[in-house]
Protein backbone atom coordinates (compact mmCIF):
# COMPACT_ATOMS: atom_id res chain seq x y z
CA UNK A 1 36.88 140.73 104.10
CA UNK A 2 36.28 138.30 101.18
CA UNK A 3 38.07 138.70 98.15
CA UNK A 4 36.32 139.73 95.05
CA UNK A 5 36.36 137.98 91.74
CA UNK A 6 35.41 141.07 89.39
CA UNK A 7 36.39 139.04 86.16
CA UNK A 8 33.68 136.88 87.23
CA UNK A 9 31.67 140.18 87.07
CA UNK A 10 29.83 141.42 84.16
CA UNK A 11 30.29 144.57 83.12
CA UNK A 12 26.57 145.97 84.72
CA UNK A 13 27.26 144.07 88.02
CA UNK A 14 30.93 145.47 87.89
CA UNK A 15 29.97 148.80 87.41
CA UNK A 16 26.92 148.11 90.32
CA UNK A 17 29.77 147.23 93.02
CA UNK A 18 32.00 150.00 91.91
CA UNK A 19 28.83 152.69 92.53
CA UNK A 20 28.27 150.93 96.06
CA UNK A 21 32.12 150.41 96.82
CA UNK A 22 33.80 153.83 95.75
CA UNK A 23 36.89 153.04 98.03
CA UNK A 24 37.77 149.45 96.25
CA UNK A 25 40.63 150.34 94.11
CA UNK A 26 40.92 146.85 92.51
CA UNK A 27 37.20 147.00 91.56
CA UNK A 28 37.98 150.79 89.58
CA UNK A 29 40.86 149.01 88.14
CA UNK A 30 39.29 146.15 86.76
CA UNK A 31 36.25 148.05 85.55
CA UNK A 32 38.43 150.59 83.83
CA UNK A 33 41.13 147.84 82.39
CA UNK A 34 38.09 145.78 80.55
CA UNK A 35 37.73 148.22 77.30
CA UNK A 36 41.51 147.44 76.73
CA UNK A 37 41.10 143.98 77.64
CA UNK A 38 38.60 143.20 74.56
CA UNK A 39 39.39 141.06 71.93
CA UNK A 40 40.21 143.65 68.68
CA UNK A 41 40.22 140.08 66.10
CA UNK A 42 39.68 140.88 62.86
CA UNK A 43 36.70 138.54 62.01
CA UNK A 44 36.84 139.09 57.83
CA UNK A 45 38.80 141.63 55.48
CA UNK A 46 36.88 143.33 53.09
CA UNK A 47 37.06 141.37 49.51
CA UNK A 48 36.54 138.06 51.42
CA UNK A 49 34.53 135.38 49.94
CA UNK A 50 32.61 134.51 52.83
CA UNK A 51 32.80 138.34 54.64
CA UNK A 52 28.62 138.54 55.20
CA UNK A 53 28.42 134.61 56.23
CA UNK A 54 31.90 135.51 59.10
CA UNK A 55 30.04 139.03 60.03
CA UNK A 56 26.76 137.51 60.67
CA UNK A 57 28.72 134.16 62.69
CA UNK A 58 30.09 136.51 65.23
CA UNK A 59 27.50 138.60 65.62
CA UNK A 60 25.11 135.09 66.54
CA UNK A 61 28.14 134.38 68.93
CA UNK A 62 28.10 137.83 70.55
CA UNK A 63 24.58 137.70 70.90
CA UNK A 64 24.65 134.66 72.48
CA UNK A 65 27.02 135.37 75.26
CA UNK A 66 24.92 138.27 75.88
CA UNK A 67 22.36 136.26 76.60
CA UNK A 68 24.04 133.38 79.04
């Protein structure tokens, strides 16, 4: 048997393999470690300068990666 690369996975395709793969262990750990695994950055504090201009950056980026 192959090995997997479930980082490699996104989170659909992750959660796809788990549904046709109940057994794989490493596949319901991975899909269940990724919530935790999330960046938590704080992007702008409230009372910043430039908080709408940082908001609306990150949101293009996240967007973005979305996308590709």
């Amino acid at each position: 048997m192959s090995q997997v690369d479930y980082v490699a996975m996104s989170d659909e395709k992750l959660k796809q393999y788990l549904l046709e793969h109940h057994e794989d262990e490493a596949a319901f750990q991975a899909y269940s470690d990724r919530p935790r695994k999330r960046s938590s950055r704080i992007i702008a504090k409230v009372g910043d300068p430039d908080f709408d201009t940082k908001i609306e950056a990150a949101i293009r980026q996240k967007l973005q990666g979305a996308e590709g």
